[in-house]
C-alpha atoms as a PDB file:
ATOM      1  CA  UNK A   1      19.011-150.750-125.418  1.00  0.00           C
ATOM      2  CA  UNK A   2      21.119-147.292-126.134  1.00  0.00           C
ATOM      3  CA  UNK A   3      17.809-145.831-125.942  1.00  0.00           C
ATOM      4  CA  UNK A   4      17.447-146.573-122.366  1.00  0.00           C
ATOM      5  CA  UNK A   5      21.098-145.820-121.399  1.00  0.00           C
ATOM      6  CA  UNK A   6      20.419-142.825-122.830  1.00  0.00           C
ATOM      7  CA  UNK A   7      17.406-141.926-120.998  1.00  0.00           C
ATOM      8  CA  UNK A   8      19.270-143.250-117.724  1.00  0.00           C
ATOM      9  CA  UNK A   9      22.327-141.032-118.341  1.00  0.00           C
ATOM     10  CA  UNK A  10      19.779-138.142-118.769  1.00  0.00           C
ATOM     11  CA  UNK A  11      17.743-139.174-115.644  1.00  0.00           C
ATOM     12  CA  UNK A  12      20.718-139.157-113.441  1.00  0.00           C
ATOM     13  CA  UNK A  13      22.564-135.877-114.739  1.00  0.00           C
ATOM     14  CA  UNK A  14      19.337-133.708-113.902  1.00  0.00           C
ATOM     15  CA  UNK A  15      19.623-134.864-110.144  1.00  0.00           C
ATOM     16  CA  UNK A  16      17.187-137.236-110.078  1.00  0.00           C
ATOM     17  CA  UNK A  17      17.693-140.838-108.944  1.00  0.00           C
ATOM     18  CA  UNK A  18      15.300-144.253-108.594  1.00  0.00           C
ATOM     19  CA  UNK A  19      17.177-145.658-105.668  1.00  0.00           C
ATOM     20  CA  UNK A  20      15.600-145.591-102.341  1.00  0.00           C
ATOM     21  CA  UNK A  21      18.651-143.998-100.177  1.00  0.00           C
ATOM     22  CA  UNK A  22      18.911-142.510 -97.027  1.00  0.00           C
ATOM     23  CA  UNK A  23      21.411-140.300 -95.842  1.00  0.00           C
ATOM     24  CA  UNK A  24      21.040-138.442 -92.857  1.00  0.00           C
ATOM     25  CA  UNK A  25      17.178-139.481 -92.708  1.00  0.00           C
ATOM     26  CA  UNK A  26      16.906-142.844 -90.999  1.00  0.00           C
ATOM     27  CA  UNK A  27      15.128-145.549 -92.981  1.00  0.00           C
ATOM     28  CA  UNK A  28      12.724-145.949 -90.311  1.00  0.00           C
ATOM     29  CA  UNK A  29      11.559-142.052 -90.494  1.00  0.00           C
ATOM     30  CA  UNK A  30      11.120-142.484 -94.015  1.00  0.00           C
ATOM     31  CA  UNK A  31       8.578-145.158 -94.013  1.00  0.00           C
ATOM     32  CA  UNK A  32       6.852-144.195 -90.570  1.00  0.00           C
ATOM     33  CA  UNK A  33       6.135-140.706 -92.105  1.00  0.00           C
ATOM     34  CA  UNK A  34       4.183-142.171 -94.763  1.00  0.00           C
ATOM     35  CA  UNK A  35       1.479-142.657 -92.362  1.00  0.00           C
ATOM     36  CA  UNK A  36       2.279-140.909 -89.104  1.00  0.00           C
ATOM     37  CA  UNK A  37       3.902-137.700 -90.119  1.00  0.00           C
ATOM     38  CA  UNK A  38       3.662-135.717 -87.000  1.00  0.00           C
ATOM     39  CA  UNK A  39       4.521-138.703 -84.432  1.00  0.00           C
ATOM     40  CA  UNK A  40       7.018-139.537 -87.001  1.00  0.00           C
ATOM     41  CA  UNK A  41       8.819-136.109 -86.629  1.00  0.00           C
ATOM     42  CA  UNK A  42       8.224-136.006 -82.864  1.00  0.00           C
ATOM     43  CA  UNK A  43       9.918-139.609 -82.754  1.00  0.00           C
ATOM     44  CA  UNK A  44      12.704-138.313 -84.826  1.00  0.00           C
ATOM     45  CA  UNK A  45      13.370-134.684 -82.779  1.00  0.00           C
ATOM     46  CA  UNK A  46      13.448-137.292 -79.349  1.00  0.00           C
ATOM     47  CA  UNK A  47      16.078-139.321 -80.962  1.00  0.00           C
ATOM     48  CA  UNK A  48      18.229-136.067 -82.068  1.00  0.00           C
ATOM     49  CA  UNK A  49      17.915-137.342 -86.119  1.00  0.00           C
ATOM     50  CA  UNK A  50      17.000-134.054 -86.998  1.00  0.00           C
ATOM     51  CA  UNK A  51      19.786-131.957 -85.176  1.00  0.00           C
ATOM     52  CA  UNK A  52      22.332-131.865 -88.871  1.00  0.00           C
ATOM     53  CA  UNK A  53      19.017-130.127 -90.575  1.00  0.00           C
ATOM     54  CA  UNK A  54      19.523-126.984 -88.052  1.00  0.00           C
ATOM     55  CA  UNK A  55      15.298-126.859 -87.228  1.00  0.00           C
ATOM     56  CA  UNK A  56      15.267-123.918 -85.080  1.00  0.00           C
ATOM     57  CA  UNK A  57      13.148-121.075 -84.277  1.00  0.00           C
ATOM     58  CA  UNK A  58       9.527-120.801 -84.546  1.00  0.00           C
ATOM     59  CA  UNK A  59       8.590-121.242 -87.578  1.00  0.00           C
ATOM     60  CA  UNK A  60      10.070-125.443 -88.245  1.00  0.00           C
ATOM     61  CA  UNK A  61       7.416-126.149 -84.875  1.00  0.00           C
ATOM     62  CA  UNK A  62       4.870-124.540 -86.731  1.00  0.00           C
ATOM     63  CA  UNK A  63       5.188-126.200 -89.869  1.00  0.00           C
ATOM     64  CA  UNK A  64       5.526-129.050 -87.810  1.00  0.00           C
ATOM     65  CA  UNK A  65       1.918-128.828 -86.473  1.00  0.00           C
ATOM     66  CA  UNK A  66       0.453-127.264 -88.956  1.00  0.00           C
ATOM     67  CA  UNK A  67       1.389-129.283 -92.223  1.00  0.00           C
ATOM     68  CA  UNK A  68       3.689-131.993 -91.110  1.00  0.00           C
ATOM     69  CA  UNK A  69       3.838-133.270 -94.669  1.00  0.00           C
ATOM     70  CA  UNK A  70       5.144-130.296 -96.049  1.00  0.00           C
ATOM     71  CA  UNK A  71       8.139-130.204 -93.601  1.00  0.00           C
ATOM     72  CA  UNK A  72       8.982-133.833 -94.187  1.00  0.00           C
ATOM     73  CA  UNK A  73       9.208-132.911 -97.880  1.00  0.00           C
ATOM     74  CA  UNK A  74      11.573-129.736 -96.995  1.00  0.00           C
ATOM     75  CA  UNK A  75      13.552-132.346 -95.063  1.00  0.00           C
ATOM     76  CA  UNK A  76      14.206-135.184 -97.839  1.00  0.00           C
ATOM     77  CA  UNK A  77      14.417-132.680-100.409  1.00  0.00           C
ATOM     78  CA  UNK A  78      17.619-131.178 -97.877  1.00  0.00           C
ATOM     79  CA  UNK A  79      18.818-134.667 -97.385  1.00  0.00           C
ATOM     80  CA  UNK A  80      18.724-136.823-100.918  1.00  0.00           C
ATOM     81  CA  UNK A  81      17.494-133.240-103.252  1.00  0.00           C
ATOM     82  CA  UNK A  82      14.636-135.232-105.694  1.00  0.00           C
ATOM     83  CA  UNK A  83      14.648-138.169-105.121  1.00  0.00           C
ATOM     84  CA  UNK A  84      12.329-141.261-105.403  1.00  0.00           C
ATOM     85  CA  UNK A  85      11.550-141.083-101.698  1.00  0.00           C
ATOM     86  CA  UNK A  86      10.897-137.323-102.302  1.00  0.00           C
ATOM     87  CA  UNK A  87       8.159-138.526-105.793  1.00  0.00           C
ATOM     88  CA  UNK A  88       6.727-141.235-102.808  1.00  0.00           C
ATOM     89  CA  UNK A  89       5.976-138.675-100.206  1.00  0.00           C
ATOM     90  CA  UNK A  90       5.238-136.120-102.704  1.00  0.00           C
ATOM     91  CA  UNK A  91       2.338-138.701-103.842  1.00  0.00           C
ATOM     92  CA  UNK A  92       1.101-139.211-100.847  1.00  0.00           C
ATOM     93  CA  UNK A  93       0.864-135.915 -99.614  1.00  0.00           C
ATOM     94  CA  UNK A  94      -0.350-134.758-102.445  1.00  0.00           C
ATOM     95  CA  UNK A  95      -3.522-137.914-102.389  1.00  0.00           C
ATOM     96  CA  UNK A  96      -4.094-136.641 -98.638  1.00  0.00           C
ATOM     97  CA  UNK A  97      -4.339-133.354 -99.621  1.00  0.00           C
ATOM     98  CA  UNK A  98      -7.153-134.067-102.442  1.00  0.00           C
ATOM     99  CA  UNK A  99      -8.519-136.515-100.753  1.00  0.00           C
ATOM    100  CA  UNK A 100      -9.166-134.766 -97.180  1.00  0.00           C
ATOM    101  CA  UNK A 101     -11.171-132.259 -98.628  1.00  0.00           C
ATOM    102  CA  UNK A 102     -13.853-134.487-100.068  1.00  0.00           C
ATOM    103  CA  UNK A 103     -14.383-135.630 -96.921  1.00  0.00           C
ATOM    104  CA  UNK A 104     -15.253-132.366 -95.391  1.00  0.00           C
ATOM    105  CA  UNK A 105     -17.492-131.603 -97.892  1.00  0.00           C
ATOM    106  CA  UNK A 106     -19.422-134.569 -97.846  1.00  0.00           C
ATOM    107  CA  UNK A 107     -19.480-134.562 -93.941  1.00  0.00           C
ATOM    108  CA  UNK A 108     -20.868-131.213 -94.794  1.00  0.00           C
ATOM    109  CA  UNK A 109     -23.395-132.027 -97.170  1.00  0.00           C
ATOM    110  CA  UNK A 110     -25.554-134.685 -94.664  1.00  0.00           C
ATOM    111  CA  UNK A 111     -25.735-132.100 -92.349  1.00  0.00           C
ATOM    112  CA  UNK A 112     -27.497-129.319 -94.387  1.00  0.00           C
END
């Protein structure tokens, strides 16, 4: 049992945390982004949600288009720093990633 505390004390001084807050990110964007990331952050730039985040210039929209993902991982890392929504979409992202290449390739492969 003082094993665990231990480990739990040590968890939670390096910044890291199993709860599944949201701050400034509505609960809604969090779990809509696991499957729709760009509608998710179009949804959530209508509504104004990400106005405290100060997304401006060229380069947030083009992030935006380009790898959605990655920006929604900028943003809960700015909102909550590592936390277990940041490991989730981490995850995912990272599964997507992977796993969207293999389909290219095989695509690729019954056309040769």
């Amino acid at each position: 049992m003082t094993a665990a505390v231990a480990l739990w004390q040590q968890v939670t001084e390096h910044g890291f945390t199993l709860a599944l807050v949201s701050h400034r990110l509505p609960f809604w964007f969090l779990v809509f982004a696991l499957f729709l990331p760009r509608i998710a952050l179009i949804v959530a730039w209508m509504q104004g949600v990400l106005v405290p985040f100060h997304l401006e210039g060229l380069v947030p929209l083009i992030v935006a288009i380009i790898v959605p993902r990655a920006l929604i991982l900028y943003l809960i890392y700015l909102d909550q720093g590592l936390s277990l929504w940041f490991v989730i979409h981490l995850v995912v992202a990272l599964l997507v990633w992977v796993g969207g290449g293999g389909s290219y390739s095989r695509r690729r492969r019954r056309d040769d």
